[in-house]
C-alpha atoms as a PDB file:
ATOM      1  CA  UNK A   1    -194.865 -22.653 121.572  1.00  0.00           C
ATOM      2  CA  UNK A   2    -192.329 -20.083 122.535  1.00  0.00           C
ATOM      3  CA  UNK A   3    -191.218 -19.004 126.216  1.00  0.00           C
ATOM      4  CA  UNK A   4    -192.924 -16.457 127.870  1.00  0.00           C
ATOM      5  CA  UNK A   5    -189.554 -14.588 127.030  1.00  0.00           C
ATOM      6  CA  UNK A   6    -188.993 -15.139 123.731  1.00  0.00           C
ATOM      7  CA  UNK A   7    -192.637 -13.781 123.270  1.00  0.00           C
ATOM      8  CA  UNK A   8    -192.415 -10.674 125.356  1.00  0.00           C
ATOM      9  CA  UNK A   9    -189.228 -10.159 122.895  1.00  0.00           C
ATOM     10  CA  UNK A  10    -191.355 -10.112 120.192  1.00  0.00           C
ATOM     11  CA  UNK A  11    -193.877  -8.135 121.134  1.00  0.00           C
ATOM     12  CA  UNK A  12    -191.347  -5.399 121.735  1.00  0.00           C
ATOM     13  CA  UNK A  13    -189.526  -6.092 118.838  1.00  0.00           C
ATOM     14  CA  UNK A  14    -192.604  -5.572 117.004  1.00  0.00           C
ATOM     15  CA  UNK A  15    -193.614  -2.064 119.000  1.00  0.00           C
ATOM     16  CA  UNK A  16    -190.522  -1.081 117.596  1.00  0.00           C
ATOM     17  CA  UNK A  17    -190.515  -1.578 114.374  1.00  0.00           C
ATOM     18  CA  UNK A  18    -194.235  -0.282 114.170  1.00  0.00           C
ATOM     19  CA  UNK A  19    -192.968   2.592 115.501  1.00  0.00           C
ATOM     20  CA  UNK A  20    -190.404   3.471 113.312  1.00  0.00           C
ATOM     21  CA  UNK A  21    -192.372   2.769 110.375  1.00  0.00           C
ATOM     22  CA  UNK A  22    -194.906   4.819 111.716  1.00  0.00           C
ATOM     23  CA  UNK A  23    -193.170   7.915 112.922  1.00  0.00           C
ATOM     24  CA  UNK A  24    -189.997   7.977 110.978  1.00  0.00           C
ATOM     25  CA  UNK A  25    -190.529   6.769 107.686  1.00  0.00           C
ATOM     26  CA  UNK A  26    -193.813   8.426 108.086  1.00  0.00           C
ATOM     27  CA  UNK A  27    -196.251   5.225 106.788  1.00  0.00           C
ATOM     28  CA  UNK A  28    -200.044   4.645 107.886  1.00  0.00           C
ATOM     29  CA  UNK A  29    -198.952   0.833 107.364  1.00  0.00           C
ATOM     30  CA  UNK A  30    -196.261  -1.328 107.687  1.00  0.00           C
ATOM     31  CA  UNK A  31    -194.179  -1.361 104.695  1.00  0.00           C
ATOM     32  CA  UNK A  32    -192.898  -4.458 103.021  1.00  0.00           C
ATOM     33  CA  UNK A  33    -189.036  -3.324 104.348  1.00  0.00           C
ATOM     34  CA  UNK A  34    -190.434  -3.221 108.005  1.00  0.00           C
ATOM     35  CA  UNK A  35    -192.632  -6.367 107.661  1.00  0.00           C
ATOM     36  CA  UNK A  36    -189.490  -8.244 106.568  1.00  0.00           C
ATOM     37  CA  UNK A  37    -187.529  -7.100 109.429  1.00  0.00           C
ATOM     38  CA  UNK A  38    -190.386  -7.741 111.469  1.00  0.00           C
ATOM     39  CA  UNK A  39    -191.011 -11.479 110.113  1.00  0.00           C
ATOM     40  CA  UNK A  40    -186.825 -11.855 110.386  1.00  0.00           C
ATOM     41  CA  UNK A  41    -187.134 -11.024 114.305  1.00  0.00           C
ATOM     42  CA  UNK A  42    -189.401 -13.708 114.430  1.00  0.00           C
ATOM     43  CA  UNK A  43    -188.119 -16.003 113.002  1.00  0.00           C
ATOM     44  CA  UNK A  44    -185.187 -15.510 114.909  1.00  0.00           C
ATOM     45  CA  UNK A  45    -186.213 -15.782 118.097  1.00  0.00           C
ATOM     46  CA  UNK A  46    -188.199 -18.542 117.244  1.00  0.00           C
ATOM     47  CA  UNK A  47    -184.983 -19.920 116.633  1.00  0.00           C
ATOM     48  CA  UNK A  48    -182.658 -19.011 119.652  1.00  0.00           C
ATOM     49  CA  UNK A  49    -180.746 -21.517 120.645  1.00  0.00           C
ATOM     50  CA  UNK A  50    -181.230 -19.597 124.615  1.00  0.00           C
ATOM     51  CA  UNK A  51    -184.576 -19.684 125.012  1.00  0.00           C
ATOM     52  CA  UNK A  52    -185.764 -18.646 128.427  1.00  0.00           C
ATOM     53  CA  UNK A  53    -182.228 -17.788 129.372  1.00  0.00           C
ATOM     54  CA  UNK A  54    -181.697 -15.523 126.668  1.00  0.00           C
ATOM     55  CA  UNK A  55    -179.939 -12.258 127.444  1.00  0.00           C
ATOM     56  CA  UNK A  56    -180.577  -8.954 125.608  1.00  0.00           C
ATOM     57  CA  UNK A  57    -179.240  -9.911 121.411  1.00  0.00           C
ATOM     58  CA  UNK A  58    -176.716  -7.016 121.935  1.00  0.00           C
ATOM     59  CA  UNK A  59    -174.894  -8.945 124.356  1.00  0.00           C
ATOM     60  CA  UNK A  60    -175.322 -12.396 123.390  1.00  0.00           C
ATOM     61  CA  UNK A  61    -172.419 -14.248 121.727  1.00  0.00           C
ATOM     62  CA  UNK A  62    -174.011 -15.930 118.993  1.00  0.00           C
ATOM     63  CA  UNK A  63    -175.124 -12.889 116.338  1.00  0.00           C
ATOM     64  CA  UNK A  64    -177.938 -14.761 114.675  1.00  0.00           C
ATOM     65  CA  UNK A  65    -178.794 -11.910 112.222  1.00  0.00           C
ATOM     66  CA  UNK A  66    -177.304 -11.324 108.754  1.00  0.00           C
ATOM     67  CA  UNK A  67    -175.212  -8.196 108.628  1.00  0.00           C
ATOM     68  CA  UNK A  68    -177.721  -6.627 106.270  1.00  0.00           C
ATOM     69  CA  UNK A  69    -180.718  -6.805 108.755  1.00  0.00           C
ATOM     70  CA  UNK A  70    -178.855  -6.215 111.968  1.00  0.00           C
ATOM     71  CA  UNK A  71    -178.019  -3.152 110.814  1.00  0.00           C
ATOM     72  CA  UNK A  72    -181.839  -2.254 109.690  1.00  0.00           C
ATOM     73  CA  UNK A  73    -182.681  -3.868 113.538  1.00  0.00           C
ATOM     74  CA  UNK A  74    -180.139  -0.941 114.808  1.00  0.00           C
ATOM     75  CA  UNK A  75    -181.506   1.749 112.987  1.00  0.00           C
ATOM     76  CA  UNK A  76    -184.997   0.904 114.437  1.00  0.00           C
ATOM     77  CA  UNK A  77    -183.976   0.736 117.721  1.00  0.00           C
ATOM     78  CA  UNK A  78    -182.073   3.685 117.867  1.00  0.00           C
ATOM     79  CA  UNK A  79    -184.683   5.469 116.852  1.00  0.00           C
ATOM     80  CA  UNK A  80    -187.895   3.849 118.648  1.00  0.00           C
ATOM     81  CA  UNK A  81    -186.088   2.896 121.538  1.00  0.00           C
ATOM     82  CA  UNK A  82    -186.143   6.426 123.497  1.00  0.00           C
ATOM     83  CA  UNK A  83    -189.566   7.051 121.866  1.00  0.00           C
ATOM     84  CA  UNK A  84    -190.917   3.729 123.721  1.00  0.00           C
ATOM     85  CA  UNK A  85    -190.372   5.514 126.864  1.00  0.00           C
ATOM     86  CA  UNK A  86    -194.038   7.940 125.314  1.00  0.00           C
ATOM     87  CA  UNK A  87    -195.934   5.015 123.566  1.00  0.00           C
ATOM     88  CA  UNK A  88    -195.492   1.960 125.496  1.00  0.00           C
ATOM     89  CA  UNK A  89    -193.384   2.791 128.697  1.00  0.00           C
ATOM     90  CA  UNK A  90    -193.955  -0.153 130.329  1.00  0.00           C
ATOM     91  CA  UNK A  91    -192.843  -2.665 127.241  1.00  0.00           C
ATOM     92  CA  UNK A  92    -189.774   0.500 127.111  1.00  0.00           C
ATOM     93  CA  UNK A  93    -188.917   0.347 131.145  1.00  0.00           C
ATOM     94  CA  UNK A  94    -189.404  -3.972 131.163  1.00  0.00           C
ATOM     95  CA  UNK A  95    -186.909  -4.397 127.916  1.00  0.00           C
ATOM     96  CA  UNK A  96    -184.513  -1.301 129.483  1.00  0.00           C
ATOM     97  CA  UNK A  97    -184.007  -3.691 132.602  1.00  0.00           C
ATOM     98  CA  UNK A  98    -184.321  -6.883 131.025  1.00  0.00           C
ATOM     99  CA  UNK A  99    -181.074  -5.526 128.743  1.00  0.00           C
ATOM    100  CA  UNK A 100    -179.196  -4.465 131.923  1.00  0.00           C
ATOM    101  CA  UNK A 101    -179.592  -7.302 134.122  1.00  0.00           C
ATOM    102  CA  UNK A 102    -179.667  -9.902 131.543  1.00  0.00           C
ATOM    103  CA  UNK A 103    -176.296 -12.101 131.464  1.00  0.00           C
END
């Protein structure tokens, strides 16, 4: 099972990308190019080598994501990550502090 962390990651991960789907490519359900993202996130934080001490992906040194899917994973968080702050403000505010005090 994965940290409390790594979970709470996901879950955000996955408000985002629902999100974006949602509101900006304008799709009642996920479509198969957000449901691979979201399955890549996943997977890779199932997979990070940090664990509980995990800091915010932005900032970590070890860029687990291909260069193909970051850049998707940028897109959707430039875009749902202000929006957060109307749908789910407390995931928005906990992963907003979690990035700036994470080390």
């Amino acid at each position: 099972m994965s940290s409390p962390k790594i979970e709470r990651e996901k879950r955000t991960a996955e408000l985002m990308i629902r999100l974006y789907c949602r509101k900006k490519e304008k799709n009642q359900e996920l479509c198969d190019s957000c449901k691979a993202l979201m399955e890549y996130a996943f997977a890779r934080l199932d997979r990070c080598p940090f664990g509980e001490n995990k800091t915010a992906c932005k900032q970590c040194t070890v860029h687990c994501y291909k260069p193909q899917m970051r850049e998707k994973m940028k897109q959707v968080m430039r875009y749902a990550g202000p929006r957060m702050l109307l749908y789910s403000p407390g995931a928005a505010l906990r992963h907003m502090i979690e990035s700036l005090f994470s080390k």
